[in-house]
C-alpha atoms as a PDB file:
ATOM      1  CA  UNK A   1      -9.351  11.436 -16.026  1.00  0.00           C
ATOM      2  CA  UNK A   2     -12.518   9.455 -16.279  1.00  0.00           C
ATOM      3  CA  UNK A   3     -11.799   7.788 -19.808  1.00  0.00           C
ATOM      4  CA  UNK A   4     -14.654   4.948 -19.689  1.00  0.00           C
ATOM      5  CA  UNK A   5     -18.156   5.522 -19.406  1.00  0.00           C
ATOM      6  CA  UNK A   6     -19.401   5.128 -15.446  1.00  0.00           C
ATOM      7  CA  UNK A   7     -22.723   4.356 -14.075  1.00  0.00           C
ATOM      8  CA  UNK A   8     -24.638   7.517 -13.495  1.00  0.00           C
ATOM      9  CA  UNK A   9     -24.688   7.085  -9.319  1.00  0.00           C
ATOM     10  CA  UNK A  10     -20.661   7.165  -9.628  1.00  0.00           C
ATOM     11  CA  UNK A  11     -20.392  10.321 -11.349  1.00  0.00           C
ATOM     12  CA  UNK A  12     -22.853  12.200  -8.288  1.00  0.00           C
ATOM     13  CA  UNK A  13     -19.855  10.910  -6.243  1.00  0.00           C
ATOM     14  CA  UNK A  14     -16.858  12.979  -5.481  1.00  0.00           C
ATOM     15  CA  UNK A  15     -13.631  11.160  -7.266  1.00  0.00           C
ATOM     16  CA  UNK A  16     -10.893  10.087  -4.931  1.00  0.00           C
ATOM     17  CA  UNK A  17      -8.803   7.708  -7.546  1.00  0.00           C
ATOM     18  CA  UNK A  18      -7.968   4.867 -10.051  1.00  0.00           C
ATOM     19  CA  UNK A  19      -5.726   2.378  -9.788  1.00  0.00           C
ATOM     20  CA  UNK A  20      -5.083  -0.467 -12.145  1.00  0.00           C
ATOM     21  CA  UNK A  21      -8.349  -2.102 -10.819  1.00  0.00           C
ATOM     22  CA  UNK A  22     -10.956   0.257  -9.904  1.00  0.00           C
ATOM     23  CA  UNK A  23     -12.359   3.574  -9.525  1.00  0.00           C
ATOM     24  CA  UNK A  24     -12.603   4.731  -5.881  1.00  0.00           C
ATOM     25  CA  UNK A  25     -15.289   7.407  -5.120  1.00  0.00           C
ATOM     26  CA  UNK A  26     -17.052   8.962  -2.006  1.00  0.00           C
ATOM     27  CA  UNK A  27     -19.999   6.868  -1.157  1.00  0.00           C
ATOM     28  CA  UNK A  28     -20.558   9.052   2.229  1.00  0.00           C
ATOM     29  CA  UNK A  29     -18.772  10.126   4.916  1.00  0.00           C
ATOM     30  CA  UNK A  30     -16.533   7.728   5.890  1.00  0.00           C
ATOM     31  CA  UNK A  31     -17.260   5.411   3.622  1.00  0.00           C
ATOM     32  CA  UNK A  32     -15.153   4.492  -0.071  1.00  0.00           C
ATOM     33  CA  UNK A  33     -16.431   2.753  -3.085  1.00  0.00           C
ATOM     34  CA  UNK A  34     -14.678   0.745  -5.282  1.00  0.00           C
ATOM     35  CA  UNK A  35     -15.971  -0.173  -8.669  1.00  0.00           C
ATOM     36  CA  UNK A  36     -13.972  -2.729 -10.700  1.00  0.00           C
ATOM     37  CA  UNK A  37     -12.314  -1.142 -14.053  1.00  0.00           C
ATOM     38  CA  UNK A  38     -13.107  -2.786 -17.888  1.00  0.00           C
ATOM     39  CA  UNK A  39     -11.775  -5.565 -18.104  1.00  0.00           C
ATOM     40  CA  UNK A  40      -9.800  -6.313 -14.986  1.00  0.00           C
ATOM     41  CA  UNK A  41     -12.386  -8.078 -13.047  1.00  0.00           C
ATOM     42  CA  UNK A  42     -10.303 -11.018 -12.076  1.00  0.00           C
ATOM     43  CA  UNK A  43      -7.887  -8.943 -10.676  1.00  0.00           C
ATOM     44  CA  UNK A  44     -10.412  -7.010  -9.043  1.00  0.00           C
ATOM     45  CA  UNK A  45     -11.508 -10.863  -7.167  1.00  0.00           C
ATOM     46  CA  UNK A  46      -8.095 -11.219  -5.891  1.00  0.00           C
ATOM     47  CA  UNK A  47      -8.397  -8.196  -3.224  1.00  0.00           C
ATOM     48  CA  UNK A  48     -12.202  -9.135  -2.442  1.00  0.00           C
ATOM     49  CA  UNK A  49     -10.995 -12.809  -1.864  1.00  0.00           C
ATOM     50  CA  UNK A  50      -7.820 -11.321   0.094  1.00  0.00           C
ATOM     51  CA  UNK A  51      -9.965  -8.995   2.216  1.00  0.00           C
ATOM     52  CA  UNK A  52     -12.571 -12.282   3.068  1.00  0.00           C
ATOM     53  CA  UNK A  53      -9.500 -14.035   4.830  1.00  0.00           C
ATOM     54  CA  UNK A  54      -8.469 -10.678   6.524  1.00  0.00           C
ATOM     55  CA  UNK A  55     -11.587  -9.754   7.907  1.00  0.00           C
ATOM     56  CA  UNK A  56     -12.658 -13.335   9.182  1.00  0.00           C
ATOM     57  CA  UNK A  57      -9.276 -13.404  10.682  1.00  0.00           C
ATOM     58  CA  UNK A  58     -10.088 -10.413  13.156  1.00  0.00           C
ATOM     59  CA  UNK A  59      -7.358  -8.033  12.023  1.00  0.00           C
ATOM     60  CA  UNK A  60      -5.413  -5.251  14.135  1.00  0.00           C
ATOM     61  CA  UNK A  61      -6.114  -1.778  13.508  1.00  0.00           C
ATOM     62  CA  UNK A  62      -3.281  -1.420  10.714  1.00  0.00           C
ATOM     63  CA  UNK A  63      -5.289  -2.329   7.482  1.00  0.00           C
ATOM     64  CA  UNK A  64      -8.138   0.163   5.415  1.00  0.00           C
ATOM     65  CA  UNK A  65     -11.340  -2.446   6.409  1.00  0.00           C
ATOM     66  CA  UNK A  66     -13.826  -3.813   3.700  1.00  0.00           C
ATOM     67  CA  UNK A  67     -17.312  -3.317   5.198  1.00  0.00           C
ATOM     68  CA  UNK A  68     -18.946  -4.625   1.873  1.00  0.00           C
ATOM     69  CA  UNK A  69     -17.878  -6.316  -0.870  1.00  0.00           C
ATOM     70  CA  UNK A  70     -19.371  -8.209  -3.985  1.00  0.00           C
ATOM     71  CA  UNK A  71     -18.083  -9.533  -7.348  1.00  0.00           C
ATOM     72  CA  UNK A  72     -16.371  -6.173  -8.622  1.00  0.00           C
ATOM     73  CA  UNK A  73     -17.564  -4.123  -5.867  1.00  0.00           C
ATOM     74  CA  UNK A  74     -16.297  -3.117  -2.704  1.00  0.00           C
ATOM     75  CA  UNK A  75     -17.228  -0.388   0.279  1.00  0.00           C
ATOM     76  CA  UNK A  76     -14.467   0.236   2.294  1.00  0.00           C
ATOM     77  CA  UNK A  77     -13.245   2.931   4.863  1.00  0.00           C
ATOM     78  CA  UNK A  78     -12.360   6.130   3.421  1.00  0.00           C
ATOM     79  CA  UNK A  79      -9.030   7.437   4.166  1.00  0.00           C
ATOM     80  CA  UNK A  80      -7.842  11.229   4.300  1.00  0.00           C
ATOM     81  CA  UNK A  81      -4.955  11.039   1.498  1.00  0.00           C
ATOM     82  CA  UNK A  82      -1.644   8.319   0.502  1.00  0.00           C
ATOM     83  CA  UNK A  83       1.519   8.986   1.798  1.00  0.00           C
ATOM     84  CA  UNK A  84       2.824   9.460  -1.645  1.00  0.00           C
ATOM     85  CA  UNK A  85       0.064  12.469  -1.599  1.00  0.00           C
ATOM     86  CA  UNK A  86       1.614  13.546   1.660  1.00  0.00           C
ATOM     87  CA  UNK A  87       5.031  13.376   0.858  1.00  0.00           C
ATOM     88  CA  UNK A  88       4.178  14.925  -2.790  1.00  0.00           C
ATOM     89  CA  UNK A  89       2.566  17.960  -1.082  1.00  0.00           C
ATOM     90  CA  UNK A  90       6.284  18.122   0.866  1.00  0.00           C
ATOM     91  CA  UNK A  91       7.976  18.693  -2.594  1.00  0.00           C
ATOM     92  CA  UNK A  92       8.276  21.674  -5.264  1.00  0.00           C
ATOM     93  CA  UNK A  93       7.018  19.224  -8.520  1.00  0.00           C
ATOM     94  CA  UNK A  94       7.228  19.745 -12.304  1.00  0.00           C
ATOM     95  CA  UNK A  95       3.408  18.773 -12.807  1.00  0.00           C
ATOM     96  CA  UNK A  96       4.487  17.922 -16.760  1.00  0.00           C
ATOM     97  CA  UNK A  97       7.046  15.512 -16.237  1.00  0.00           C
ATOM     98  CA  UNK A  98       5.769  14.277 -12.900  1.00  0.00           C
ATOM     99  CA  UNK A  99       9.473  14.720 -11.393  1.00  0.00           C
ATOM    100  CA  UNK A 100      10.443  16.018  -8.246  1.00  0.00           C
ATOM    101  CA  UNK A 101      12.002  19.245  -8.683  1.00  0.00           C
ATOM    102  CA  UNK A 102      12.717  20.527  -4.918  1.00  0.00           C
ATOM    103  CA  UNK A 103      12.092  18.215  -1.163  1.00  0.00           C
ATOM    104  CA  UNK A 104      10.625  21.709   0.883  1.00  0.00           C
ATOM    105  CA  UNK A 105       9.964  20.110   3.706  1.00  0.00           C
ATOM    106  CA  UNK A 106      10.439  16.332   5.264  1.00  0.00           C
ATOM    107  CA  UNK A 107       8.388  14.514   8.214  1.00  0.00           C
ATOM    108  CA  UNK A 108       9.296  14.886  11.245  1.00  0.00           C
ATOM    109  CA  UNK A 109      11.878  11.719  12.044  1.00  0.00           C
ATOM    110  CA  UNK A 110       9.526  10.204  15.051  1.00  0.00           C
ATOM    111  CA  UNK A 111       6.166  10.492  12.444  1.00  0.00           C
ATOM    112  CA  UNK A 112       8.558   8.237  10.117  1.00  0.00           C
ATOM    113  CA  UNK A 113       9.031   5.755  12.963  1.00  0.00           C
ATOM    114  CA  UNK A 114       5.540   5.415  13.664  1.00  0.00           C
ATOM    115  CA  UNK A 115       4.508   5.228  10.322  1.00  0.00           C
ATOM    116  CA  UNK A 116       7.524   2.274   9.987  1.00  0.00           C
ATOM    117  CA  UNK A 117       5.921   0.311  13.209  1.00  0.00           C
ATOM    118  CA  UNK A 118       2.592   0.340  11.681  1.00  0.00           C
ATOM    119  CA  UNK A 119       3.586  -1.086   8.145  1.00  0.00           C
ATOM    120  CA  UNK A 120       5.916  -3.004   9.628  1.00  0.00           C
ATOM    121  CA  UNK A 121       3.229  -4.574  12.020  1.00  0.00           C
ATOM    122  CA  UNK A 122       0.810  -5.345   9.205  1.00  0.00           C
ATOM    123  CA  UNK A 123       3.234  -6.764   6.642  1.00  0.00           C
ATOM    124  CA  UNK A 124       3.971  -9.089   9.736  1.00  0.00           C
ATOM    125  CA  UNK A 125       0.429 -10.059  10.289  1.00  0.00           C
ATOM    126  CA  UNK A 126      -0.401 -10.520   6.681  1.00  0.00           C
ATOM    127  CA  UNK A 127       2.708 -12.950   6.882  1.00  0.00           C
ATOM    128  CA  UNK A 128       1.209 -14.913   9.196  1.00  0.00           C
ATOM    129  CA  UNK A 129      -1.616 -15.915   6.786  1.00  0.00           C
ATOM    130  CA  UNK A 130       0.748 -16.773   4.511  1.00  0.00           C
ATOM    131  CA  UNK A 131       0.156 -13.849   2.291  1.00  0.00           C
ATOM    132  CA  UNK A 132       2.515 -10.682   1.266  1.00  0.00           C
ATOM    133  CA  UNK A 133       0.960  -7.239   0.018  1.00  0.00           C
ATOM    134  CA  UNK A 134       2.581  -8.061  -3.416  1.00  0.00           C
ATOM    135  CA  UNK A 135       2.592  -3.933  -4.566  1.00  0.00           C
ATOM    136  CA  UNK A 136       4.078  -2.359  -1.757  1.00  0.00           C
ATOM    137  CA  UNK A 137       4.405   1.357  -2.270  1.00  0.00           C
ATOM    138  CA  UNK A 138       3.022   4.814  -1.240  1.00  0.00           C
ATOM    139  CA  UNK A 139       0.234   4.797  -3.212  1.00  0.00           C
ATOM    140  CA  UNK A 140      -0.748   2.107  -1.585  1.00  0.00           C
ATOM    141  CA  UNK A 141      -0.275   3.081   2.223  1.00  0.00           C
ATOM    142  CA  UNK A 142      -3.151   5.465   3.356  1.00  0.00           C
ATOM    143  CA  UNK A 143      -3.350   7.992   6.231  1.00  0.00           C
ATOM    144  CA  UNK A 144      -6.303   8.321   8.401  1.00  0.00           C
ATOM    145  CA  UNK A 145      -7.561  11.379  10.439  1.00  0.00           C
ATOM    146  CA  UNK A 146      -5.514  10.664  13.077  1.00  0.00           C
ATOM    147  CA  UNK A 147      -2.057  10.347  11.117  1.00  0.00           C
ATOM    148  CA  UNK A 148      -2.253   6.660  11.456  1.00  0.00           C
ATOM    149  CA  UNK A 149      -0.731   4.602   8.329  1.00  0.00           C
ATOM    150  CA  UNK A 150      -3.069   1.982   7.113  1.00  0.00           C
ATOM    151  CA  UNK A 151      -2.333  -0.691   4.683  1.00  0.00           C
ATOM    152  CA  UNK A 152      -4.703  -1.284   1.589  1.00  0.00           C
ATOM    153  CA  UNK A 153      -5.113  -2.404  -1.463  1.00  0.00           C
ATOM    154  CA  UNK A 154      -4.219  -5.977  -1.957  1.00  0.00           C
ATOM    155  CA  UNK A 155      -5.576  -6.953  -6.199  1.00  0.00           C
ATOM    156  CA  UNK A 156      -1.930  -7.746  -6.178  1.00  0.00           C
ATOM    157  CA  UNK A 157      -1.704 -10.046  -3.223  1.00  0.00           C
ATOM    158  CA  UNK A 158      -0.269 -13.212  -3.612  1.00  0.00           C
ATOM    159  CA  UNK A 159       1.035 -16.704  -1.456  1.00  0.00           C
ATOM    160  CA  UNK A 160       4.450 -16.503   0.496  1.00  0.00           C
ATOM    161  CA  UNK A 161       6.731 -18.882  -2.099  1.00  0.00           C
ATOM    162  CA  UNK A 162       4.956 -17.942  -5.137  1.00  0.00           C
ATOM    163  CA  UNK A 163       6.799 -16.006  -7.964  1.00  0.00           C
ATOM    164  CA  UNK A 164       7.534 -12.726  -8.142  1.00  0.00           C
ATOM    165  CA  UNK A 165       6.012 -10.369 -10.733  1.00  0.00           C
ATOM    166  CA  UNK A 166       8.102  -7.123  -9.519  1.00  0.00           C
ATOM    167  CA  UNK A 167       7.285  -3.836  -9.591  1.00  0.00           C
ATOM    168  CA  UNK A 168       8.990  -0.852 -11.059  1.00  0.00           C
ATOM    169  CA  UNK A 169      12.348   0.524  -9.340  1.00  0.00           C
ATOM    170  CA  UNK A 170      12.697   1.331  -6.405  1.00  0.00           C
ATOM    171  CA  UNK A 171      10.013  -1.135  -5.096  1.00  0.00           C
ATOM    172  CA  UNK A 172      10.994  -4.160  -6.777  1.00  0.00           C
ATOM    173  CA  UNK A 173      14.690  -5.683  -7.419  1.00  0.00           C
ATOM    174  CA  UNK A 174      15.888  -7.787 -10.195  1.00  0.00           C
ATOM    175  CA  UNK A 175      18.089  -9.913  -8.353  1.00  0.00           C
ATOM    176  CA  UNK A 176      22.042 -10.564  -8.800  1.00  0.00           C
ATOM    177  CA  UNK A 177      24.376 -13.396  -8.599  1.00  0.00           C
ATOM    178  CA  UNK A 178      24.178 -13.644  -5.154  1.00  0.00           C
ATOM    179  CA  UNK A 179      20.520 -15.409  -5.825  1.00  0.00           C
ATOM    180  CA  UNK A 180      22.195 -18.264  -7.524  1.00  0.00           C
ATOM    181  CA  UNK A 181      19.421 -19.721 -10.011  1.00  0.00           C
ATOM    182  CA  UNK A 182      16.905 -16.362  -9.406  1.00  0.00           C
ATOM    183  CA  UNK A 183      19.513 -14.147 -10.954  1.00  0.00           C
ATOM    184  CA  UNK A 184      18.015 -12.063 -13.390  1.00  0.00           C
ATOM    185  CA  UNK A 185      14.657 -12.466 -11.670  1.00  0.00           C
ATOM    186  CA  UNK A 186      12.451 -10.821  -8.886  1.00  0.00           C
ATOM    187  CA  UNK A 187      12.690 -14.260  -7.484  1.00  0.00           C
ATOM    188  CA  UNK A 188       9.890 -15.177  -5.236  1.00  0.00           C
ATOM    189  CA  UNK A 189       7.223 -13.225  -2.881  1.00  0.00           C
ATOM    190  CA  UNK A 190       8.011 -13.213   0.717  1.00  0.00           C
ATOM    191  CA  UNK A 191      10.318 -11.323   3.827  1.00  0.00           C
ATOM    192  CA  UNK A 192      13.129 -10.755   0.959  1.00  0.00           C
ATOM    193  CA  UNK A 193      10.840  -8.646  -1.394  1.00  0.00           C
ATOM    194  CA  UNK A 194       8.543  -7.181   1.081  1.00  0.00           C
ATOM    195  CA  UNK A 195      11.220  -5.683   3.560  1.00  0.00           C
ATOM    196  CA  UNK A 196      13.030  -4.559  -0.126  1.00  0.00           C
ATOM    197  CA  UNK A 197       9.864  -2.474  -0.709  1.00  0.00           C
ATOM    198  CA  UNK A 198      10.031  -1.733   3.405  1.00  0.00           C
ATOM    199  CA  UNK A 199      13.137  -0.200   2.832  1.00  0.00           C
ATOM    200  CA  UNK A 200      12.284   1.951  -0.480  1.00  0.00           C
ATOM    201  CA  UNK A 201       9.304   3.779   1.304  1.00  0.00           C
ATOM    202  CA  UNK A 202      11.681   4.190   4.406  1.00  0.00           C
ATOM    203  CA  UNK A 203      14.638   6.190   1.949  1.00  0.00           C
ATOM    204  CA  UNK A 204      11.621   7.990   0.552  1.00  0.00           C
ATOM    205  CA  UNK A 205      10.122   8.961   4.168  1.00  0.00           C
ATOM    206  CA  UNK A 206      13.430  10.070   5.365  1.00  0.00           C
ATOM    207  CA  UNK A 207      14.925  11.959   2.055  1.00  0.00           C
ATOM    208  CA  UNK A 208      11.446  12.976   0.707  1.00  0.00           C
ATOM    209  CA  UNK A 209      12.316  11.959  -2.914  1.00  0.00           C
ATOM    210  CA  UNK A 210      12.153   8.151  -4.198  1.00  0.00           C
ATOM    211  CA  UNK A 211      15.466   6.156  -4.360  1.00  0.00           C
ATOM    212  CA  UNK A 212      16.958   6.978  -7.903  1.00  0.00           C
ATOM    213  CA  UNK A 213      13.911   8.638  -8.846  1.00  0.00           C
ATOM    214  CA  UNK A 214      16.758  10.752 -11.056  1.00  0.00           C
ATOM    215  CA  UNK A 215      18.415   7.071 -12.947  1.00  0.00           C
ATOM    216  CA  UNK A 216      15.355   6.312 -15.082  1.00  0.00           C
ATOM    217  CA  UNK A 217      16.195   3.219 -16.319  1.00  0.00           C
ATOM    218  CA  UNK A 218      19.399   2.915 -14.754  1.00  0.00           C
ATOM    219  CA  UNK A 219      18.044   2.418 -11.408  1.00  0.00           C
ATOM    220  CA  UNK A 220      17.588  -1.565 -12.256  1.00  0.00           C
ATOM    221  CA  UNK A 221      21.148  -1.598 -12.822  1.00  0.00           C
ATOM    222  CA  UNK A 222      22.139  -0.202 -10.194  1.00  0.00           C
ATOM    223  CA  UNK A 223      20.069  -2.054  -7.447  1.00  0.00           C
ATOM    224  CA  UNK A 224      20.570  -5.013  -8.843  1.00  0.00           C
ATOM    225  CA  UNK A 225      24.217  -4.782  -8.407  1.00  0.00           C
ATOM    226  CA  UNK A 226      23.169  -3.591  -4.770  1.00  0.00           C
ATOM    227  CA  UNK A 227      24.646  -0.214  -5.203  1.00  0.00           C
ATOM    228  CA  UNK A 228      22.476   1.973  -3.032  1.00  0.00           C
ATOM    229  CA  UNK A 229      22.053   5.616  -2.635  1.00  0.00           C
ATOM    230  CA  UNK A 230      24.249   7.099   0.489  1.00  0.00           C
ATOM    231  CA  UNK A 231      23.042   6.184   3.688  1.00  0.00           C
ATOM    232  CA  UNK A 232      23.976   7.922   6.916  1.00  0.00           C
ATOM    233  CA  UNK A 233      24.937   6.204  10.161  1.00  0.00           C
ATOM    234  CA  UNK A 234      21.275   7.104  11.721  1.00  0.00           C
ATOM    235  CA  UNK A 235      19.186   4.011  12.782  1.00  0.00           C
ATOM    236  CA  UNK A 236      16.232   5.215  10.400  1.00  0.00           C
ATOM    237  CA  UNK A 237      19.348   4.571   7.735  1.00  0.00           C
ATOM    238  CA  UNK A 238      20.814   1.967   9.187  1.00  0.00           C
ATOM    239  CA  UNK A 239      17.579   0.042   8.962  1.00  0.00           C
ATOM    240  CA  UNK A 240      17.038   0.858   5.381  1.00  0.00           C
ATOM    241  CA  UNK A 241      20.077  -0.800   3.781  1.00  0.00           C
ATOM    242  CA  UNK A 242      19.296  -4.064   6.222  1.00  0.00           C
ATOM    243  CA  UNK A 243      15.958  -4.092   4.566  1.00  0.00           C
ATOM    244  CA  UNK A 244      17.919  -3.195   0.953  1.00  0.00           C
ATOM    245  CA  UNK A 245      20.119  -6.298   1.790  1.00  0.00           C
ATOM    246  CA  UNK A 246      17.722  -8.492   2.566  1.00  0.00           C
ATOM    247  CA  UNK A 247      18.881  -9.114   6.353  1.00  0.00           C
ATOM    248  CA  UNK A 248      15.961 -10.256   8.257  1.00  0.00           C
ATOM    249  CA  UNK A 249      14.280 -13.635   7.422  1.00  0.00           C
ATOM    250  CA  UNK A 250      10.945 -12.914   8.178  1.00  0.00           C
ATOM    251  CA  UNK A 251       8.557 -10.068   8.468  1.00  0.00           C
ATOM    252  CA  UNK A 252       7.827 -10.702  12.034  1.00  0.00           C
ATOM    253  CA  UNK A 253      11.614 -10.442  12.737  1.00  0.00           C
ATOM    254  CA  UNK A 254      11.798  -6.777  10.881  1.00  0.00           C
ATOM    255  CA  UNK A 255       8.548  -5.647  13.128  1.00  0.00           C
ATOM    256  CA  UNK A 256      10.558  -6.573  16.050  1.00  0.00           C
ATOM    257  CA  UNK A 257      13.730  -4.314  15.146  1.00  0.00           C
ATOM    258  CA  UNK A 258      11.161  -1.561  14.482  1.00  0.00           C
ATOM    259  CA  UNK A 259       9.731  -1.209  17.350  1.00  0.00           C
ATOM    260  CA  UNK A 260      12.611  -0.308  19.622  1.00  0.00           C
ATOM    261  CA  UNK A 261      12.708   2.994  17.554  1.00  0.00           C
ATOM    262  CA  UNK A 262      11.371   6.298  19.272  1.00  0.00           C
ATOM    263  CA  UNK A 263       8.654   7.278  17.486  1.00  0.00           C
ATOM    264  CA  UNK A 264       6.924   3.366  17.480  1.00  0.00           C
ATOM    265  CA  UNK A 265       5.303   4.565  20.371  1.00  0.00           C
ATOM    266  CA  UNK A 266       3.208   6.567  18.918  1.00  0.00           C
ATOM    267  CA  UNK A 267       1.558   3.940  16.918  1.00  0.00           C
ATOM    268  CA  UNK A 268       0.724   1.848  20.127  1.00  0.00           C
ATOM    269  CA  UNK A 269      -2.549   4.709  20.319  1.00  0.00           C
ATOM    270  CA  UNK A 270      -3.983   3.279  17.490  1.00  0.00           C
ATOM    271  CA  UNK A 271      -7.668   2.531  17.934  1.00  0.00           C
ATOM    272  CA  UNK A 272      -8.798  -0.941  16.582  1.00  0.00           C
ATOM    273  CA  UNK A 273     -12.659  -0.936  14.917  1.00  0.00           C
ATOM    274  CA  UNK A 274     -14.853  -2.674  16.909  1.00  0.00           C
ATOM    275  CA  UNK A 275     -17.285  -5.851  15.873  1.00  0.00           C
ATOM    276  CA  UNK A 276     -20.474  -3.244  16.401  1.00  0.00           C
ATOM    277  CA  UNK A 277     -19.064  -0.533  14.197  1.00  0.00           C
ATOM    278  CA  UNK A 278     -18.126  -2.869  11.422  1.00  0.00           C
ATOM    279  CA  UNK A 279     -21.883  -4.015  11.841  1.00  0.00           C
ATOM    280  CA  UNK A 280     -23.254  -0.571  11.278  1.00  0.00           C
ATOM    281  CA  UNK A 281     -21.079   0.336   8.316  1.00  0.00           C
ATOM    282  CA  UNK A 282     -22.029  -2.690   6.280  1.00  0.00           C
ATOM    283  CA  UNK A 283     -25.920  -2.007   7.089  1.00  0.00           C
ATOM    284  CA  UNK A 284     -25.029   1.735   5.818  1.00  0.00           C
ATOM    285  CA  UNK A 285     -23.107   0.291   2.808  1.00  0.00           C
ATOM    286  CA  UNK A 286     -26.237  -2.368   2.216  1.00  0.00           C
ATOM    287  CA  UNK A 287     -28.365   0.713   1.921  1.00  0.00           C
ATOM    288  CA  UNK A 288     -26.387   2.759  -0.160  1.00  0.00           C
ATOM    289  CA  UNK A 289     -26.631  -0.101  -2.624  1.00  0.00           C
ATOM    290  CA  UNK A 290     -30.125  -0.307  -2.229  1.00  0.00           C
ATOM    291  CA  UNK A 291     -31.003   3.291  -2.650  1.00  0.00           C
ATOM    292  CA  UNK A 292     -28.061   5.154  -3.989  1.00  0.00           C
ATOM    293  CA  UNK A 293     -25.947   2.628  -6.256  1.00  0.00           C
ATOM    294  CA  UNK A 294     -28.778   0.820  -7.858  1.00  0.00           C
ATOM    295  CA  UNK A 295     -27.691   1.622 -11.587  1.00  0.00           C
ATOM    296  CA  UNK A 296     -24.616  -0.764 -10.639  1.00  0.00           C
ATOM    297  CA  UNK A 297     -23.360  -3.918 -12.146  1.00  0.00           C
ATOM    298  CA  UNK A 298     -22.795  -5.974  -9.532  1.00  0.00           C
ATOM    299  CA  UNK A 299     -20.572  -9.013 -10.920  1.00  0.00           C
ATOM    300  CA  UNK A 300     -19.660  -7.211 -14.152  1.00  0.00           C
ATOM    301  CA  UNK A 301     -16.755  -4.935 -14.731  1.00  0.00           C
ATOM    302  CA  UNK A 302     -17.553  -1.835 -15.997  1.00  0.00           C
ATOM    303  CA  UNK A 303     -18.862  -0.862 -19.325  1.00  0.00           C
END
């Protein structure tokens, strides 16, 4: 797992994951670090410069917060798992291929709503600083104690109008005729490709198995011709192949249809993180890197 050679403070620290960026460890209860990956520093700038805008722009309780953060470096809230850990644990998996052999179990349908509300109420918000999550998948949505969805992770984040990089099916879409001149393209960031990647997580909340996950390849195809896996008449469903089509023309517009469902009021409970408890975490995370993390680069990726 750990295939580069980490400063020696990292490996006392209990491994939570690696993404294309950084490392995440344990720091202390209740508290992440990330440490930027060889070679990927710049990338690694783009979520500390993202997370400077969201935390000066006092953000609602729907987003893991950055207590800390310097060049290649950040402290953040630690979560409890993903929901692609979550809805992993819900399956029977062939740990070789990394396939889905059996859904055992699924969430119940009013945890999917308010897990929908919340994402849908922070892809919303980000909107309105102009920005879009730009990697929208389980991985990247992370559960708290309290069940609550949180949105992180945001190296890939990017300016509403800017062009597309896509992900890999089912998040991403190459886009048909119907585009006119982005045919053949993921087009451009914004409401069209975020609620697209709204309504892959939704399928894979409510069927416990990723769209297509079965089609390999043939799962570009096949959403790009907008042929979608069978959807039931339930408003969980219905929802879904709105988002698959495209139909709302903003994010803000989407978080409004998703909060007349049942479960959204569950997420109402959330409890936002006040100015004095953001104070005290980044005076803990000042003093882990004093005392703990001292054998860190700061500014450098690592070696």
């Amino acid at each position: 797992m750990l295939s580069e050679k980490l400063p020696g403070s990292l490996g006392k620290c209990s491994f939570v994951s690696k993404g294309a960026t950084g490392w995440v460890f344990q720091a202390a209860p209740g508290i992440a670090i990330k440490y930027c990956v060889r070679g990927r520093l710049d990338e690694f700038q783009v979520e500390n410069e993202t997370y400077d805008l969201i935390e000066r722009s006092h953000p609602p309780p729907l987003f893991v917060r950055s207590f800390l953060r310097l060049p290649g470096l950040n402290f953040m809230q630690l979560m409890v798992e993903s929901l692609d850990a979550r809805l992993q644990r819900n399956q029977r998996r062939d740990l070789r291929k990394n396939v889905c052999l059996e859904v055992l179990r699924l969430e119940p349908t009013p945890k999917i709503e308010q897990w929908a509300t919340e994402l849908s109420r922070a892809l919303a918000w980000l909107e309105s600083l102009g920005l879009v999550q730009g990697d929208l998948q389980p991985t990247n949505l992370l559960l708290d104690s309290d069940d609550h969805l949180k949105l992180a992770d945001f190296d890939s984040s990017r300016k509403i109008g800017s062009r597309n990089l896509g992900l890999a099916p089912p998040w991403s879409r190459v886009l048909g005729e119907e585009s006119g001149k982005f045919c053949g393209t993921f087009g451009l960031y914004g409401a069209q490709s975020e609620q697209f990647a709204f309504g892959s997580i939704l399928h894979n909340m409510t069927r416990g198995i990723e769209p297509y996950e079965d089609k390999g390849p043939e799962a570009v195809d096949l959403l790009q011709e907008m042929v979608f896996p069978e959807l039931s008449s339930s408003p969980l469903d219905a929802l879904t192949l709105r988002c698959w089509k495209g139909d709302f023309a903003t994010l803000a517009d989407l978080a409004k249809d998703v909060a007349v469902l049942q479960g959204a009021e569950q997420a109402i409970t959330v409890i936002a993180t006040d100015d004095a408890y953001m104070t005290e975490m980044k005076r803990q995370c000042q003093e882990l890197l004093h005392d703990k993390f001292t054998d860190l680069e700061v500014g450098t990726p690592a070696k």
